[in-house]
N, C-alpha and C. Protein backbone atom coordinates (compact mmCIF):
# COMPACT_ATOMS: atom_id res chain seq x y z
N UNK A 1 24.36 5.88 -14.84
CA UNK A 1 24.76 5.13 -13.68
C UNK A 1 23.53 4.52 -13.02
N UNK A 2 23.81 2.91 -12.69
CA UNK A 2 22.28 2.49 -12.70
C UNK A 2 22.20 2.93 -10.75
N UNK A 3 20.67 2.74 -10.22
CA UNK A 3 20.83 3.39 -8.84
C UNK A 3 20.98 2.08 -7.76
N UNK A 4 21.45 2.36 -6.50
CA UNK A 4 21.45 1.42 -5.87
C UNK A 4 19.86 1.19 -5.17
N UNK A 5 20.02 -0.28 -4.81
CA UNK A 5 18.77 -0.17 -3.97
C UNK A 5 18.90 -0.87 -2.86
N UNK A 6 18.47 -0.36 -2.12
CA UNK A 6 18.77 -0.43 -0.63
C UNK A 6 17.90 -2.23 -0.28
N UNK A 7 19.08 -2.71 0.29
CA UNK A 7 18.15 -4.09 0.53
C UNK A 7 17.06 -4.35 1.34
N UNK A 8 16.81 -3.53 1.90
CA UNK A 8 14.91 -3.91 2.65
C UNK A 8 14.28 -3.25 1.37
N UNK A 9 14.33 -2.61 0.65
CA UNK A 9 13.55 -2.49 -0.26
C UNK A 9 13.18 -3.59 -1.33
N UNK A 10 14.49 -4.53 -1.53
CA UNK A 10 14.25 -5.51 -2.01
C UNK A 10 13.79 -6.59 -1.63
N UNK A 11 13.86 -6.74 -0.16
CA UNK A 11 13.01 -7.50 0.55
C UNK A 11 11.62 -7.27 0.65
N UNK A 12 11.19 -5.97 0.51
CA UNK A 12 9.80 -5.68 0.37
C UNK A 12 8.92 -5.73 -1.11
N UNK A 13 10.08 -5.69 -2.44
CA UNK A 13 9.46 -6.11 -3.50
C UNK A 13 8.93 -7.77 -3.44
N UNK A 14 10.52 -8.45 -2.37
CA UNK A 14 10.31 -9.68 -2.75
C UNK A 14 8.72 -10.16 -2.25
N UNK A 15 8.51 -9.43 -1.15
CA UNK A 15 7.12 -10.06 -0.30
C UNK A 15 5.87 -9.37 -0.84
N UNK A 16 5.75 -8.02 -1.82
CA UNK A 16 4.45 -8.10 -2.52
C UNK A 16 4.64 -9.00 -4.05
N UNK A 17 5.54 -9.64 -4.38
CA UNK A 17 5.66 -10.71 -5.26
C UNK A 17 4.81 -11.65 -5.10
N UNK A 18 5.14 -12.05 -3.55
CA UNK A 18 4.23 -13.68 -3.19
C UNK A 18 3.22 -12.99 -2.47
N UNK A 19 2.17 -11.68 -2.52
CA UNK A 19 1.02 -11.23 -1.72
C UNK A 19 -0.04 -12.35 -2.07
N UNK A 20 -0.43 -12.78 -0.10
CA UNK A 20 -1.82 -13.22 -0.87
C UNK A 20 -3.03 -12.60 -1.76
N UNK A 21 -2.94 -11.50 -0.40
CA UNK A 21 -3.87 -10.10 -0.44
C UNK A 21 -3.05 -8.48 -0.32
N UNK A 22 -3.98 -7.49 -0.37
CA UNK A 22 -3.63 -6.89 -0.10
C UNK A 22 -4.32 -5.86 0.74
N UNK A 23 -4.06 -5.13 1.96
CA UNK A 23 -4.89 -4.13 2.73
C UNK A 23 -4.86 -3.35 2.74
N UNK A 24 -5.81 -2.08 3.01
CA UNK A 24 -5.76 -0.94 2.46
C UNK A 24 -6.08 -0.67 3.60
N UNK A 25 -5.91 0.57 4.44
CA UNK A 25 -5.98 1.09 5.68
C UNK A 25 -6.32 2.92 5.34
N UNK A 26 -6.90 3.35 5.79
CA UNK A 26 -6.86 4.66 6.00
C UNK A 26 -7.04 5.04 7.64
N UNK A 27 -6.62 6.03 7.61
CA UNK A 27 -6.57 6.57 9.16
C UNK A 27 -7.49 7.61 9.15
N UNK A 28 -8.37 7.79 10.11
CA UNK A 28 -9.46 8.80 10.03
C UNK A 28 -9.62 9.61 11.16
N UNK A 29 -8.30 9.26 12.23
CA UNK A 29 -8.30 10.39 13.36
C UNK A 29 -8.90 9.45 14.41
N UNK A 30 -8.23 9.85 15.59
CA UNK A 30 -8.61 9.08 17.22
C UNK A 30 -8.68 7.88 16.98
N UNK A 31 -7.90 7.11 16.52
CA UNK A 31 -7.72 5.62 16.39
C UNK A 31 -9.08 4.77 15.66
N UNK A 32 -9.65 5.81 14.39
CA UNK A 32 -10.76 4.85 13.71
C UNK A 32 -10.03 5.10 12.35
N UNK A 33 -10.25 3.59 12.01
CA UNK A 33 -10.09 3.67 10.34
C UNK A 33 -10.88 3.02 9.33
N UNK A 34 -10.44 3.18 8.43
CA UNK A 34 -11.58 2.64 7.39
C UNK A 34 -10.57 1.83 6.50
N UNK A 35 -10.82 0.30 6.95
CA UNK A 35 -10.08 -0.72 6.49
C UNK A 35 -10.80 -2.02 5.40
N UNK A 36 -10.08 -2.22 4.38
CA UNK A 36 -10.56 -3.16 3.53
C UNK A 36 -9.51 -3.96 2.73
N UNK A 37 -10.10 -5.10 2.36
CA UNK A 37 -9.08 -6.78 1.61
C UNK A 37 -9.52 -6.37 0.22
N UNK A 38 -8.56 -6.32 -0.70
CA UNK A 38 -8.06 -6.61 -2.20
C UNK A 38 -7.49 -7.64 -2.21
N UNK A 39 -8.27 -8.55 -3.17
CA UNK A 39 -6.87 -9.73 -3.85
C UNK A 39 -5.82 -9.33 -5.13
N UNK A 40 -6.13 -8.26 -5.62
CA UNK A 40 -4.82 -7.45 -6.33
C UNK A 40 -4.77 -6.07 -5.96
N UNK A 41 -3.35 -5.96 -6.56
CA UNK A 41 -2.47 -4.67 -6.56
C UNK A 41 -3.88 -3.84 -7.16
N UNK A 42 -4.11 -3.90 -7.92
CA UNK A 42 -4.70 -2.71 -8.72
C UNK A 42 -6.45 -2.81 -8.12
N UNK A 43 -6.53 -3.82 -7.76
CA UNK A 43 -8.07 -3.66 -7.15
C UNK A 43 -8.27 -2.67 -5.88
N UNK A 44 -6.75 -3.36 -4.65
CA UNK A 44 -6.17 -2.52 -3.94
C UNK A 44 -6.26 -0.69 -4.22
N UNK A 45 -5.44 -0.46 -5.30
CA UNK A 45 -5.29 1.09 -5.31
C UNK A 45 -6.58 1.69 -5.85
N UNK A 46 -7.62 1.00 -6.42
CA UNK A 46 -8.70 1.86 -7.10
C UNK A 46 -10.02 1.19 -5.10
N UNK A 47 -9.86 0.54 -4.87
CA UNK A 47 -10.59 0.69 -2.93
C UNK A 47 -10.17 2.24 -2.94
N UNK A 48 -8.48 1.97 -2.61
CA UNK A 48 -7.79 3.32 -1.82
C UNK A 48 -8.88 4.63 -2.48
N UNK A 49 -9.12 4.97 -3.44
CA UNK A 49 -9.63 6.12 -4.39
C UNK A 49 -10.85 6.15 -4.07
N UNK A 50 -11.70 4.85 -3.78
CA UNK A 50 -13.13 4.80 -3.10
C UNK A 50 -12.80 5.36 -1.99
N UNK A 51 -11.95 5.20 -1.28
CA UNK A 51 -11.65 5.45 0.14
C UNK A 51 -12.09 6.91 0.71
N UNK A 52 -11.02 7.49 -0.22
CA UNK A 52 -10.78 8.61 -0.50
C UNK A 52 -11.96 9.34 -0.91
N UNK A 53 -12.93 8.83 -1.44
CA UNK A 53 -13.71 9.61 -2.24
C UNK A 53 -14.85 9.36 -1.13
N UNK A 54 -14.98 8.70 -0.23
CA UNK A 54 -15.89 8.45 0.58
C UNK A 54 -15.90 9.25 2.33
N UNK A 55 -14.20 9.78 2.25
CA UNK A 55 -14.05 10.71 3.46
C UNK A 55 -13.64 11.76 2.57
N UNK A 56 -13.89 12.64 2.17
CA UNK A 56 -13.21 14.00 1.33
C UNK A 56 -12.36 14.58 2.31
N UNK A 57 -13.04 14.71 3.77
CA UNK A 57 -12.53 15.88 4.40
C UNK A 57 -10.99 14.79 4.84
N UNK A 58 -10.93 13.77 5.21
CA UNK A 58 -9.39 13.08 5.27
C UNK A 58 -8.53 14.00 4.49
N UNK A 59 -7.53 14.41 5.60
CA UNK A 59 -6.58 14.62 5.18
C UNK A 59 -4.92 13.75 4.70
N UNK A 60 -5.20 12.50 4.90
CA UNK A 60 -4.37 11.42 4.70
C UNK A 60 -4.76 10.61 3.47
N UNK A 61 -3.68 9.98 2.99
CA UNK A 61 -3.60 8.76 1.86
C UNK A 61 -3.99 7.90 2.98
N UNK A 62 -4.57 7.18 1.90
CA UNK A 62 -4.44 5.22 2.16
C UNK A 62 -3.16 4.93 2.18
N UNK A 63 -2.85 3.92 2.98
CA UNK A 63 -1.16 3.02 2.77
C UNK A 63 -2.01 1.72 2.40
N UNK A 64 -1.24 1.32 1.78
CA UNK A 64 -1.70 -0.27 0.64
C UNK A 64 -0.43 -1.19 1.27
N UNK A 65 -1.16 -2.34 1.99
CA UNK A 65 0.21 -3.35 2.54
C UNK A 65 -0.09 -4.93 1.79
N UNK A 66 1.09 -5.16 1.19
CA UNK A 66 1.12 -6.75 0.69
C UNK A 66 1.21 -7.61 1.83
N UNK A 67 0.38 -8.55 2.01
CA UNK A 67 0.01 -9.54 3.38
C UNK A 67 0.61 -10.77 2.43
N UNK A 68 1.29 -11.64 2.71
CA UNK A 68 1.65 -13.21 2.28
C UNK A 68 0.65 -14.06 3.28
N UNK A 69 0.46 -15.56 2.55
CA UNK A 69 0.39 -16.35 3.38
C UNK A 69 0.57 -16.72 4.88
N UNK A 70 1.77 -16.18 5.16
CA UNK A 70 2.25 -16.30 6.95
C UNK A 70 2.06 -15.54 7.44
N UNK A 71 1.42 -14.37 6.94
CA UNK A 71 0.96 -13.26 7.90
C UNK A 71 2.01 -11.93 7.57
N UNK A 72 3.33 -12.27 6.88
CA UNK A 72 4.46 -10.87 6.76
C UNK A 72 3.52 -9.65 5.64
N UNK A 73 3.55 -9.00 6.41
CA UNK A 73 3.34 -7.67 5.65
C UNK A 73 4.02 -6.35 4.66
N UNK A 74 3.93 -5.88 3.76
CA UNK A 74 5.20 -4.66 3.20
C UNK A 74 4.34 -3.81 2.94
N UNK A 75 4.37 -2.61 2.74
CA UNK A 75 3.84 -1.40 2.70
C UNK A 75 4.30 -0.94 1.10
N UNK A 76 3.14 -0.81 0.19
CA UNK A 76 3.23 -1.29 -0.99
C UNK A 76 3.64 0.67 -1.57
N UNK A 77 4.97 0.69 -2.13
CA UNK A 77 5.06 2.27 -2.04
C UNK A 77 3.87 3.10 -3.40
N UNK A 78 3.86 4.10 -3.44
CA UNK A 78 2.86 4.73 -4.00
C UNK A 78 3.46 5.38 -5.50
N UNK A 79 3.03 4.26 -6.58
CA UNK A 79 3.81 4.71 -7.70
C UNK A 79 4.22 6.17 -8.26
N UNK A 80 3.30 6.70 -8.04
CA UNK A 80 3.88 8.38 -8.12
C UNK A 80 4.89 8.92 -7.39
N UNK A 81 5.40 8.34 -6.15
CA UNK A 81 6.39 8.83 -5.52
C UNK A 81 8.09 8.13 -6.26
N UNK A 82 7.69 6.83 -6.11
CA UNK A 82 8.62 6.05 -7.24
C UNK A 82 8.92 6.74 -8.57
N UNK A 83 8.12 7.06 -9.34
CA UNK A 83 8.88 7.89 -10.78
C UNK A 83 9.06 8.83 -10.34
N UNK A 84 8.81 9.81 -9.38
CA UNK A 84 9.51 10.93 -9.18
C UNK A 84 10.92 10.90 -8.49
N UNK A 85 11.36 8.97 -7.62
CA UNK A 85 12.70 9.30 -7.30
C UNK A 85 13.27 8.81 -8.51
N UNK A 86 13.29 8.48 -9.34
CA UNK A 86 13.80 7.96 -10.47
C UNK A 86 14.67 9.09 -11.07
């Protein structure tokens, strides 16, 4: 039985389709973060891993957001969580 998908989700594939860029954000506590621009998906998630590897003690992921042209943003989900709802 194939699964349903909820339509803002498909609205959010549709808008990292047309990403200009993409941003990578980490949160580092009391409103500082450690923010940086990818022009791909995958340049994006290997920053996030610098990110990561550059605060150890962070206890948070990076969130990865697809930015378009006009400024709309989507919050790019984290493929490991995806095959596990599968």
């Amino acid at each position: 039985m194939a699964k349903h998908i909820h339509p803002a989700d498909l609205a959010d594939a549709a808008l990292i389709a047309q990403a200009a860029h993409f941003s990578v954000a980490l949160f580092l506590g009391r409103g500082a973060y450690d923010r940086a621009e990818a022009g791909t998906i995958d340049e994006a998630r290997a920053l996030a891993g610098r990110m990561l590897a550059a605060h150890p003690t962070c206890s948070r992921r990076p969130l990865i957001y697809a930015v378009t042209d006009d400024g709309r943003a989507a919050l790019v989900p984290d493929p490991g969580r995806l095959a596990a709802a599968e």
